[in-house]
N, C-alpha and C. Protein backbone atom coordinates (compact mmCIF):
# COMPACT_ATOMS: atom_id res chain seq x y z
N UNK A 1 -7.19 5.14 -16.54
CA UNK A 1 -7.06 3.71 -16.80
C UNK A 1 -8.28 2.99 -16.23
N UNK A 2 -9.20 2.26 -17.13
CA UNK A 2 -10.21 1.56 -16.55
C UNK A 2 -9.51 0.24 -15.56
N UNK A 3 -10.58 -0.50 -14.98
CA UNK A 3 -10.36 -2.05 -14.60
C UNK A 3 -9.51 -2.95 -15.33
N UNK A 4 -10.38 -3.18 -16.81
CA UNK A 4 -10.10 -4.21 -17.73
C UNK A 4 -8.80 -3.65 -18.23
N UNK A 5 -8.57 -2.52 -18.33
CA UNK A 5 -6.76 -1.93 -18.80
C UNK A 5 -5.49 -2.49 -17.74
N UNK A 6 -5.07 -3.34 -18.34
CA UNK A 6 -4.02 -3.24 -17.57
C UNK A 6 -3.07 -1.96 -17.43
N UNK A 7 -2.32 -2.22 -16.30
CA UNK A 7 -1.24 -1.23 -15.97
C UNK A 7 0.05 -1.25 -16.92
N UNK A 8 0.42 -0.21 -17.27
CA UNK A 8 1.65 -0.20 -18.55
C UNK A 8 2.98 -0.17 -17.52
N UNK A 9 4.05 -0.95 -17.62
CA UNK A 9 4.77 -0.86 -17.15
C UNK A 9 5.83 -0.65 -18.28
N UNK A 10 6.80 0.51 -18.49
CA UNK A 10 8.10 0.23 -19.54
C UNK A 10 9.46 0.09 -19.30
N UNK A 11 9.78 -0.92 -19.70
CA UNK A 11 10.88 -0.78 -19.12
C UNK A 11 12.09 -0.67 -19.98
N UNK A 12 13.69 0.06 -19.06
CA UNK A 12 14.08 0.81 -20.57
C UNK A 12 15.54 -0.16 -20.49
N UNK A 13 16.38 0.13 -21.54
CA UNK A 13 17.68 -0.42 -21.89
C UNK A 13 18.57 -0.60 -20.90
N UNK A 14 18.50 0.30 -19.70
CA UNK A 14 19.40 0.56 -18.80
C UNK A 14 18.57 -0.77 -17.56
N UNK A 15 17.58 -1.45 -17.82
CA UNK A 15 16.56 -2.10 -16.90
C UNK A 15 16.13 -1.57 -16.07
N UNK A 16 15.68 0.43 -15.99
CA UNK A 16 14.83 0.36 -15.18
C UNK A 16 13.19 0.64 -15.53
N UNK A 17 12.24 0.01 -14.65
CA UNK A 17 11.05 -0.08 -14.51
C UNK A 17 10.14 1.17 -14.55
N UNK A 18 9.48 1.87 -14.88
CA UNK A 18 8.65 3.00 -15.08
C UNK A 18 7.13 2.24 -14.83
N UNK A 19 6.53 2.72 -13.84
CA UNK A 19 5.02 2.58 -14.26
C UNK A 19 4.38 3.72 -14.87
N UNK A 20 4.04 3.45 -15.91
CA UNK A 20 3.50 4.65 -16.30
C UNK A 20 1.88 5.51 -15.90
N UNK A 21 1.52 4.66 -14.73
CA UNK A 21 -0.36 5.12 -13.93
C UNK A 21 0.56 5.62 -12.99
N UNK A 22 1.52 5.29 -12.04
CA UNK A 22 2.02 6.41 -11.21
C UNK A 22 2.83 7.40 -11.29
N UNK A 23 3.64 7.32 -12.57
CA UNK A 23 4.45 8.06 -13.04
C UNK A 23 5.77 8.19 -11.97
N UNK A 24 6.50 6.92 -12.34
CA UNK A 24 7.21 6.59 -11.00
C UNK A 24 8.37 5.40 -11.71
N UNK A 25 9.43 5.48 -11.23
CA UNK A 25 9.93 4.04 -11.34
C UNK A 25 9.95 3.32 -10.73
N UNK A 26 9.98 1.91 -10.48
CA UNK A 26 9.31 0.75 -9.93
C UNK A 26 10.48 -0.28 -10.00
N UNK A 27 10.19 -1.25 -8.86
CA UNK A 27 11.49 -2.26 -9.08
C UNK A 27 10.70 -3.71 -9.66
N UNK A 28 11.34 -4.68 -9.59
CA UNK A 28 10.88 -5.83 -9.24
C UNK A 28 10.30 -6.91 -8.31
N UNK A 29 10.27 -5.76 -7.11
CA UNK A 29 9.79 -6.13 -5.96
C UNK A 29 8.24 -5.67 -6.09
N UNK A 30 8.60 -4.77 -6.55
CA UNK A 30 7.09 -3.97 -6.54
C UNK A 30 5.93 -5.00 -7.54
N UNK A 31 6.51 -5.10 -9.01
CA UNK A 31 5.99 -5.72 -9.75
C UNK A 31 5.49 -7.04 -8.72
N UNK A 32 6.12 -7.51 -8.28
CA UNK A 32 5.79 -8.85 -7.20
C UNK A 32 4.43 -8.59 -6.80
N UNK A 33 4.88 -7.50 -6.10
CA UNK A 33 3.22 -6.74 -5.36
C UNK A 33 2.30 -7.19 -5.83
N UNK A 34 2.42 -6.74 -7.41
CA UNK A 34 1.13 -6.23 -8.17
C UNK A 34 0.76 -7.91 -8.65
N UNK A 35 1.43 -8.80 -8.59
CA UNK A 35 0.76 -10.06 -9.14
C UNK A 35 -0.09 -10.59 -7.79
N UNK A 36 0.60 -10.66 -6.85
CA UNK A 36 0.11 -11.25 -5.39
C UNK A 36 -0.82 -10.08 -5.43
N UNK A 37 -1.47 -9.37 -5.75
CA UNK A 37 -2.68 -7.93 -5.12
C UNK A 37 -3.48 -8.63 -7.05
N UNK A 38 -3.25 -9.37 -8.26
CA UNK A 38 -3.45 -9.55 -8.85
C UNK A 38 -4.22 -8.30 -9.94
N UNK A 39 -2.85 -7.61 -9.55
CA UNK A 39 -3.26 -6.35 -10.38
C UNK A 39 -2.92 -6.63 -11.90
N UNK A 40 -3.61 -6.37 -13.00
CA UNK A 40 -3.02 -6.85 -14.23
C UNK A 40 -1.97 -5.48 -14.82
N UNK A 41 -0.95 -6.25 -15.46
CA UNK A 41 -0.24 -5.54 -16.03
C UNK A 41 0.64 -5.73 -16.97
N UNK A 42 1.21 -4.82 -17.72
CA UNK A 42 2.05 -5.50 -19.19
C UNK A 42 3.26 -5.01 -19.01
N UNK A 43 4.28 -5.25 -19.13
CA UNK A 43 5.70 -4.86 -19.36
C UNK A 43 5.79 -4.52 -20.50
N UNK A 44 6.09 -3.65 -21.34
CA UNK A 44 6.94 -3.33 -22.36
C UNK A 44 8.16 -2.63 -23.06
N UNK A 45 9.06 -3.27 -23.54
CA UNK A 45 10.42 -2.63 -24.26
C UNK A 45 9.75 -1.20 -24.48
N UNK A 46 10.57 -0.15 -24.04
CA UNK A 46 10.24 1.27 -24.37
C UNK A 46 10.47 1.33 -26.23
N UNK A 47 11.97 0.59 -26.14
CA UNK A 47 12.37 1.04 -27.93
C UNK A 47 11.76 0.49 -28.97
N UNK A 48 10.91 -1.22 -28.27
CA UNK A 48 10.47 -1.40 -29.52
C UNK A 48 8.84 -1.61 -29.41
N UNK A 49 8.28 -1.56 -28.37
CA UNK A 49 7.29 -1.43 -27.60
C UNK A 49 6.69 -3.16 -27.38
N UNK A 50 7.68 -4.03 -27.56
CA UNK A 50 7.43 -5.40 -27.54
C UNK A 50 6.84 -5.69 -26.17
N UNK A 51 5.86 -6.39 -25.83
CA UNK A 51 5.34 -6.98 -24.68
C UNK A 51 6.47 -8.20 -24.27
N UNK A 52 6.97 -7.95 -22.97
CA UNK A 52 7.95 -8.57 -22.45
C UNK A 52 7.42 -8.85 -20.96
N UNK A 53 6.02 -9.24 -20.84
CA UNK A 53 5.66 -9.33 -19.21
C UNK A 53 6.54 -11.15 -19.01
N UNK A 54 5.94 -11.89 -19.86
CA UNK A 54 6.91 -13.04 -19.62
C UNK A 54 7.89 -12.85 -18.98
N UNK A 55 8.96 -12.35 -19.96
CA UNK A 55 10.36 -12.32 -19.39
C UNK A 55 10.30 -11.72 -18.13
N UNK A 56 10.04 -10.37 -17.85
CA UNK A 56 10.45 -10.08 -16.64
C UNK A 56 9.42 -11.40 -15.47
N UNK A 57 8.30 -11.71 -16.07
CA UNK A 57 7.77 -12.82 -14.50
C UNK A 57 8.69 -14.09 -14.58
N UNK A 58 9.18 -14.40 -16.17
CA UNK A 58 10.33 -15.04 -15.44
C UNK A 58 11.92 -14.86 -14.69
N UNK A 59 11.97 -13.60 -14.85
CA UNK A 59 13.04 -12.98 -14.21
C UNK A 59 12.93 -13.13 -12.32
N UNK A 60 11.51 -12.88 -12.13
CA UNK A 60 11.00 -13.11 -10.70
C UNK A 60 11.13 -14.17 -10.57
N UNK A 61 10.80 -15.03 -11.25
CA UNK A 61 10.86 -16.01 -10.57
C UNK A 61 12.26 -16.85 -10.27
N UNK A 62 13.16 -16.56 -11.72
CA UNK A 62 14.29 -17.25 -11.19
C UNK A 62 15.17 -16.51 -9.85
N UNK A 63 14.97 -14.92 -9.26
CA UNK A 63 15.22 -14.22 -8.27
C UNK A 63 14.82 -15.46 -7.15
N UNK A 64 13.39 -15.33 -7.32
CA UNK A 64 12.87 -16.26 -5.73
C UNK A 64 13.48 -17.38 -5.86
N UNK A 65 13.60 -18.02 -6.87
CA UNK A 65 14.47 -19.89 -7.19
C UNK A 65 15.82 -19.86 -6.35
N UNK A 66 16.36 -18.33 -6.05
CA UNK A 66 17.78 -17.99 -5.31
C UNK A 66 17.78 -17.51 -3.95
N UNK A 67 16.30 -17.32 -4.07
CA UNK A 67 16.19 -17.07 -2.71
C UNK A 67 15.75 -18.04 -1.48
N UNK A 68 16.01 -18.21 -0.59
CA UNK A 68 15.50 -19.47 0.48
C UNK A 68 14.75 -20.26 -0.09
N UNK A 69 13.73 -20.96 0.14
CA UNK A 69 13.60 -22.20 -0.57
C UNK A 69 12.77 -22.51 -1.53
N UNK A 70 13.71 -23.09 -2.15
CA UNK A 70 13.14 -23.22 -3.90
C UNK A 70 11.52 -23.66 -4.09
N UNK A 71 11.21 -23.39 -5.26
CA UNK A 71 9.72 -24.15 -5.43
C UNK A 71 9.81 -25.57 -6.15
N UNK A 72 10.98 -25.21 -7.03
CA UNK A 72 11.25 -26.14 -8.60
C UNK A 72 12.60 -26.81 -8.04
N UNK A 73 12.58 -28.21 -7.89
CA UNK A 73 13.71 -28.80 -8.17
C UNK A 73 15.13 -28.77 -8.91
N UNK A 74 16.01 -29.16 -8.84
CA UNK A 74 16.68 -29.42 -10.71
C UNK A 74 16.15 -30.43 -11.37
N UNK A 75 15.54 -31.56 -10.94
CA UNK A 75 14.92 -32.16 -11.55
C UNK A 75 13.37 -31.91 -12.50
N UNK A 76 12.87 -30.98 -11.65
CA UNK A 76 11.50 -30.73 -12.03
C UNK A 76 11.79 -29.76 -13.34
N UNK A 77 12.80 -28.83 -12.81
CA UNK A 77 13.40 -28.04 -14.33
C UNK A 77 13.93 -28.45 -15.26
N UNK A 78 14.83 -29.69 -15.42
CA UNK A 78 15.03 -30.49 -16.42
C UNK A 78 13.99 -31.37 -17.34
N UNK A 79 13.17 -31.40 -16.36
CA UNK A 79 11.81 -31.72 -16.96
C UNK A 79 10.75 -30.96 -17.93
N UNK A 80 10.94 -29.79 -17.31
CA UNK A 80 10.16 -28.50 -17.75
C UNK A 80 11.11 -27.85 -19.30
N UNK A 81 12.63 -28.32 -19.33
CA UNK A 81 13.33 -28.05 -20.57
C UNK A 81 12.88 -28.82 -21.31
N UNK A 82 12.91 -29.92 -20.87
CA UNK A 82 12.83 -31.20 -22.15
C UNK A 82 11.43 -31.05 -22.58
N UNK A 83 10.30 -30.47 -22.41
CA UNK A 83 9.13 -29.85 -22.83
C UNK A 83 9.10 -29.68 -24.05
N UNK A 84 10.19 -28.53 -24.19
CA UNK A 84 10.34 -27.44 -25.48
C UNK A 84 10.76 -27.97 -25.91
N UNK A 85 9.95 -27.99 -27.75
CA UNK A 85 9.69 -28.60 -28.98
C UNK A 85 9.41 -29.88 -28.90
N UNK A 86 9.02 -30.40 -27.82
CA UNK A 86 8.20 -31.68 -27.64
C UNK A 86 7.34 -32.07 -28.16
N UNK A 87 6.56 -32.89 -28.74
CA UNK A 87 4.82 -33.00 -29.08
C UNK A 87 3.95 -32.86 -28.39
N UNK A 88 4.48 -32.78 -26.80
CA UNK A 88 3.17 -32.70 -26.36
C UNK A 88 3.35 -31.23 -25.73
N UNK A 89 4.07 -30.76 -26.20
CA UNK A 89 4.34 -29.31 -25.43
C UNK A 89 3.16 -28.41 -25.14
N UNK A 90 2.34 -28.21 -26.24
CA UNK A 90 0.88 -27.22 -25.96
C UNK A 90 0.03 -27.92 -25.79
N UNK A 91 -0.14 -29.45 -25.48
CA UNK A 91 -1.00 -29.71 -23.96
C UNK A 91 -0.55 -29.84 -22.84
N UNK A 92 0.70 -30.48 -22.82
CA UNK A 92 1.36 -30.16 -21.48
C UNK A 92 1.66 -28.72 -20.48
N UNK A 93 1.09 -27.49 -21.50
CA UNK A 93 1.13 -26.21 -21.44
C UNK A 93 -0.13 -25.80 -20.82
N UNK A 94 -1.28 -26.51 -21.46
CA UNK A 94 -2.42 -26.33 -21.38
C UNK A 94 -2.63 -27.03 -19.98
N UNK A 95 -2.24 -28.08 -19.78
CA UNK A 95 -2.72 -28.90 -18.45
C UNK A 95 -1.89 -28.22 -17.19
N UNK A 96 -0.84 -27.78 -17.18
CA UNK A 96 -0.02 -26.80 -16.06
C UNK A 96 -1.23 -25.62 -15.77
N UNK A 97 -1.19 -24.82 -16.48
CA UNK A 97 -2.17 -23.75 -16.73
C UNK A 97 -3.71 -24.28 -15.65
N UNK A 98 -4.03 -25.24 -16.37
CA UNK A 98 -5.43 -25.11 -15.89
C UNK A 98 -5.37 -26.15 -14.09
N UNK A 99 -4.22 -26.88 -13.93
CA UNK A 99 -3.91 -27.23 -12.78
C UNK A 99 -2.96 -26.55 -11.72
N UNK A 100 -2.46 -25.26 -11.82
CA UNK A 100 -2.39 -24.41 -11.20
C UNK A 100 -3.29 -23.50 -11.07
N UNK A 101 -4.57 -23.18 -11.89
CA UNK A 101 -5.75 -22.37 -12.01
C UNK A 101 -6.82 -23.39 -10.76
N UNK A 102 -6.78 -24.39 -11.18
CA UNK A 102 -7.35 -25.65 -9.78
C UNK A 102 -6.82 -25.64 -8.94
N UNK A 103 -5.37 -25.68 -8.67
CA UNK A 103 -5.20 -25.49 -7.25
C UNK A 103 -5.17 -24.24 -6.55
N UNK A 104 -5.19 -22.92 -7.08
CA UNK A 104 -5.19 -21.64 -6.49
C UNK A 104 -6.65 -21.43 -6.14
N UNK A 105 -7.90 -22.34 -7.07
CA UNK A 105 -9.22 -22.17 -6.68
C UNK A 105 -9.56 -23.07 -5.93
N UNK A 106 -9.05 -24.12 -5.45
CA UNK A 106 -9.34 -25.22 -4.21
C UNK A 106 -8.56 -24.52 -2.69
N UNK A 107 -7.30 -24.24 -3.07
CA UNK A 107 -6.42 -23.59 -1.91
C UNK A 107 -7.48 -22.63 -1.29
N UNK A 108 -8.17 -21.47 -2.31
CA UNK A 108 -9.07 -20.24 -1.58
C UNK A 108 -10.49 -21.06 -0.97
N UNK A 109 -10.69 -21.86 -1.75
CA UNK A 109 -12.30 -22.43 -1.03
C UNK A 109 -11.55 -23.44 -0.14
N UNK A 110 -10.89 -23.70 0.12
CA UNK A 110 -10.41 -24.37 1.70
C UNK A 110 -10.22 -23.42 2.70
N UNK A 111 -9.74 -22.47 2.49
CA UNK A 111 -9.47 -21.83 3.43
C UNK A 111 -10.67 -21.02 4.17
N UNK A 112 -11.57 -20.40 2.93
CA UNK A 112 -13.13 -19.82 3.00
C UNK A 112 -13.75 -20.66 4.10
N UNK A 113 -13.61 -22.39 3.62
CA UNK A 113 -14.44 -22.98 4.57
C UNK A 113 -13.98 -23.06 5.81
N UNK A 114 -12.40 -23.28 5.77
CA UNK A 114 -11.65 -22.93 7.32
C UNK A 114 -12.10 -22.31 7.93
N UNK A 115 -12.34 -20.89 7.67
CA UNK A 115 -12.39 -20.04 8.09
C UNK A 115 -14.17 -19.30 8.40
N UNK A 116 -14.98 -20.28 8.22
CA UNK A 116 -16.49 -20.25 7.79
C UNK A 116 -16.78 -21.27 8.72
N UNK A 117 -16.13 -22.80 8.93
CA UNK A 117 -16.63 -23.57 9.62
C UNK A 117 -15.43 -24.53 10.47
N UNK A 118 -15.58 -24.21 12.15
CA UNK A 118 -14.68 -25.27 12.90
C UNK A 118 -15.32 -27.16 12.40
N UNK A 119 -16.70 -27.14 11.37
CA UNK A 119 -16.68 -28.56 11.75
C UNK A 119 -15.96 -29.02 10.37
N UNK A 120 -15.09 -28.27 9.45
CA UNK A 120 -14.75 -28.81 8.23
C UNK A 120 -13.71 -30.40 8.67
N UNK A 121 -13.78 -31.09 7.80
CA UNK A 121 -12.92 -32.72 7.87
C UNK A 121 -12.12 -31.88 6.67
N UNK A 122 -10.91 -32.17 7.17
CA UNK A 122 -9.94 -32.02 6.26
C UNK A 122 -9.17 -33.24 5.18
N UNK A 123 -9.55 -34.17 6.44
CA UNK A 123 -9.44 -35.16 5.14
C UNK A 123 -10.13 -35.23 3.84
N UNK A 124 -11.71 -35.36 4.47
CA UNK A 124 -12.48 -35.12 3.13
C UNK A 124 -12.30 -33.94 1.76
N UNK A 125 -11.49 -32.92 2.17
CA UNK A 125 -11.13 -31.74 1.37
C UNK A 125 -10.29 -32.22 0.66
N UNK A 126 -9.29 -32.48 0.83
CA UNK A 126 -7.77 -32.82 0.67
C UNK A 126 -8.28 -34.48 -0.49
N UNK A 127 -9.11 -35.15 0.04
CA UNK A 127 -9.08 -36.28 -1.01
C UNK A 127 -10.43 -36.16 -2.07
N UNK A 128 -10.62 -35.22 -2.20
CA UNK A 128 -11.78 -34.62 -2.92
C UNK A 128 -10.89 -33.82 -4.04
N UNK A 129 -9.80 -32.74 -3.40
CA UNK A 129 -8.99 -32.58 -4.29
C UNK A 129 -8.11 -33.28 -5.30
N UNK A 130 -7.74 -34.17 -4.22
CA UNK A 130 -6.61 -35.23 -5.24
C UNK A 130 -7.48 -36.07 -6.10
N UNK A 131 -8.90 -36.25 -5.74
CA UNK A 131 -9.77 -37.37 -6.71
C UNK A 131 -10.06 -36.05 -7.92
N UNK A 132 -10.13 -34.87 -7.83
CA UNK A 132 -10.54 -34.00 -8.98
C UNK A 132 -9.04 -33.83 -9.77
N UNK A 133 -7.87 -33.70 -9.11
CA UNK A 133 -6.18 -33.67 -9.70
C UNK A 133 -6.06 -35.04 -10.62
N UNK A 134 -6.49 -35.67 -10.11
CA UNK A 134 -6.34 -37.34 -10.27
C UNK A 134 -7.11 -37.80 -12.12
N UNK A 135 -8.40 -36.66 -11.91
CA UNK A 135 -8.89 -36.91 -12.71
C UNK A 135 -8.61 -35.79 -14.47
N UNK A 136 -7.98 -34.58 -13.59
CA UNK A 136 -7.54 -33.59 -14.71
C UNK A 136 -6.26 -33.87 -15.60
N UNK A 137 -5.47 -35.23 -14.45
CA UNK A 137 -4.35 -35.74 -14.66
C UNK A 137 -4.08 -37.28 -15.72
N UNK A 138 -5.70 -38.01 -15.83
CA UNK A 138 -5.41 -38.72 -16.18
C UNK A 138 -6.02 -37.98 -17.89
N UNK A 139 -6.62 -37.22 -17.50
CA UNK A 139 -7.96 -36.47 -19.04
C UNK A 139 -6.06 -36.11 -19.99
N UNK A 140 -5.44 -35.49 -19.01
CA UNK A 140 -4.17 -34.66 -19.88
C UNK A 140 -3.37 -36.04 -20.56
N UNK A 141 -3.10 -36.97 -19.40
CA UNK A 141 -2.32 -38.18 -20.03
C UNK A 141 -2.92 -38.87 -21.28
N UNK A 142 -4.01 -39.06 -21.73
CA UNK A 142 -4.86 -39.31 -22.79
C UNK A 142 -5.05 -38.30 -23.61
N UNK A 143 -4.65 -37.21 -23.50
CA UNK A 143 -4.37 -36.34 -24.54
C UNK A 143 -2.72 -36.50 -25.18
N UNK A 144 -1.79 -36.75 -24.35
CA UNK A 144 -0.82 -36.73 -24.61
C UNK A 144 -0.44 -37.29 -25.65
N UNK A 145 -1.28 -38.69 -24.92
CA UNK A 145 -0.92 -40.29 -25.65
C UNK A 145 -1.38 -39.97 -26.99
N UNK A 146 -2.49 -39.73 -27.35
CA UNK A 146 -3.13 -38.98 -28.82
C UNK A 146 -2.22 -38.59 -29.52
N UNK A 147 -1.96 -37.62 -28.66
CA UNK A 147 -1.19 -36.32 -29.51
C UNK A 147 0.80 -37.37 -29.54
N UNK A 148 0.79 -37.99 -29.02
CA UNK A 148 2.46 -38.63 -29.17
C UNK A 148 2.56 -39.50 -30.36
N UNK A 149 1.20 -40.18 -30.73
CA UNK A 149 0.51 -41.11 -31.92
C UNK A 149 0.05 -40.19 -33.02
N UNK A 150 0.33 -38.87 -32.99
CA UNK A 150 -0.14 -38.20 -34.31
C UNK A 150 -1.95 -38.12 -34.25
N UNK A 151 -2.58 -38.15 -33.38
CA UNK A 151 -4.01 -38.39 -32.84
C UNK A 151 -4.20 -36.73 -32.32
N UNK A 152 -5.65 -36.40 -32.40
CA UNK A 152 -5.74 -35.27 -32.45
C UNK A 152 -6.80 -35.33 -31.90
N UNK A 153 -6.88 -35.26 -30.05
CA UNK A 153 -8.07 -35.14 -29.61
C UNK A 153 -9.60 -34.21 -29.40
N UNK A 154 -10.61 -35.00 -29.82
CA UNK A 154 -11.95 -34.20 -30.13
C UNK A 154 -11.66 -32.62 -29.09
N UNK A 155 -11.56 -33.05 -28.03
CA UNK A 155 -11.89 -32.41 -26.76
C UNK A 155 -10.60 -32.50 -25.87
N UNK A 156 -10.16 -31.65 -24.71
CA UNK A 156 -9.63 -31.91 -23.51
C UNK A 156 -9.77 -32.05 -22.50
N UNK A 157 -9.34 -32.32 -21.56
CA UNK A 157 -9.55 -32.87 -20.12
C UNK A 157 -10.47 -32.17 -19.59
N UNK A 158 -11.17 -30.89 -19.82
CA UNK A 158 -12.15 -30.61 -19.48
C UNK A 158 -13.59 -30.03 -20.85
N UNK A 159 -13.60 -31.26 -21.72
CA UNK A 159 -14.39 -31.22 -22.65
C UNK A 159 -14.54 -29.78 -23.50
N UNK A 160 -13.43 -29.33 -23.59
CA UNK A 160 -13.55 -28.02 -24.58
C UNK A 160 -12.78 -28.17 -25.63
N UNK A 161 -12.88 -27.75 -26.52
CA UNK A 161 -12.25 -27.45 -27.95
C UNK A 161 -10.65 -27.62 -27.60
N UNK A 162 -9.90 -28.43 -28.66
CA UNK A 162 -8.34 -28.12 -28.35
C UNK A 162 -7.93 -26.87 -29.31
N UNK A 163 -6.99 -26.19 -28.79
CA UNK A 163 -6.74 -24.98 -29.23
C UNK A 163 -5.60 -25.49 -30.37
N UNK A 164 -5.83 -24.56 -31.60
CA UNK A 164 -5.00 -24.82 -32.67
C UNK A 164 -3.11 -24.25 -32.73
């Protein structure tokens, strides 16, 4: 298995997990592992060979939602239903995506510098972030508005092509 290959994971009728690079069965804990170590990998139905990594990462996640303390509200999830078949659903898809991709890359270069320099201002970090959130937040709301008006914006919040 190269780099760029992800890891085959299959999983069978009975729900258990097989990796097929260790030749092993595997739980859902493990799979955990492999996202936090950001190992790539695919789940698939043995019978019909359907890619099912979704489901099972959302299977994790509703596990941890039960476990000590939540990430997602009930509110924030009622929110996240009323999404689906929305109009603005695949930018509102698109803007989650790329603002959890911003905050996992601000979280590591804060910490880099933490950990690089006792003279960092944390204030200045922290409102440097929210002025760049602030601004990915208002690019998405002006897409929305477009797209709620039947408007079909040139570009998105970060000047690239909107995806069809």
């Amino acid at each position: 298995m190269s780099e760029s290959e992800p890891r085959i994971i299959k999983k069978y009728q009975n729900r258990c997990l097989y990796d097929t690079s260790l030749s092993k069965y595997i739980s859902l804990s493990d799979l955990k592992d492999l996202v936090f170590r950001q190992e790539p990998f695919e789940v698939r139905e043995v019978k019909t060979d359907k890619d099912i990594t979704r489901q099972v990462l959302l299977q994790i996640i509703a596990e941890e939602e039960n476990e000590g303390d939540p990430l997602f509200t009930t509110d924030v999830l009622m929110k996240f239903i009323r999404m689906y078949g929305d109009s603005v659903q695949d930018v509102f898809s698109r803007y989650m995506e790329k603002s959890m991709g911003y905050f996992d890359q601000q979280s590591r270069q804060v910490m880099e510098q933490w950990s690089d320099s006792q003279q960092l201002n944390p204030i200045s970090v922290w409102s440097d972030m929210a002025k760049k959130n602030m601004e990915l937040w208002q690019g998405t709301q002006r897409n929305m508005l477009m797209k709620a008006v039947g408007l079909t914006p040139d570009k998105d919040e970060e000047g690239e092509e909107p995806t069809k």
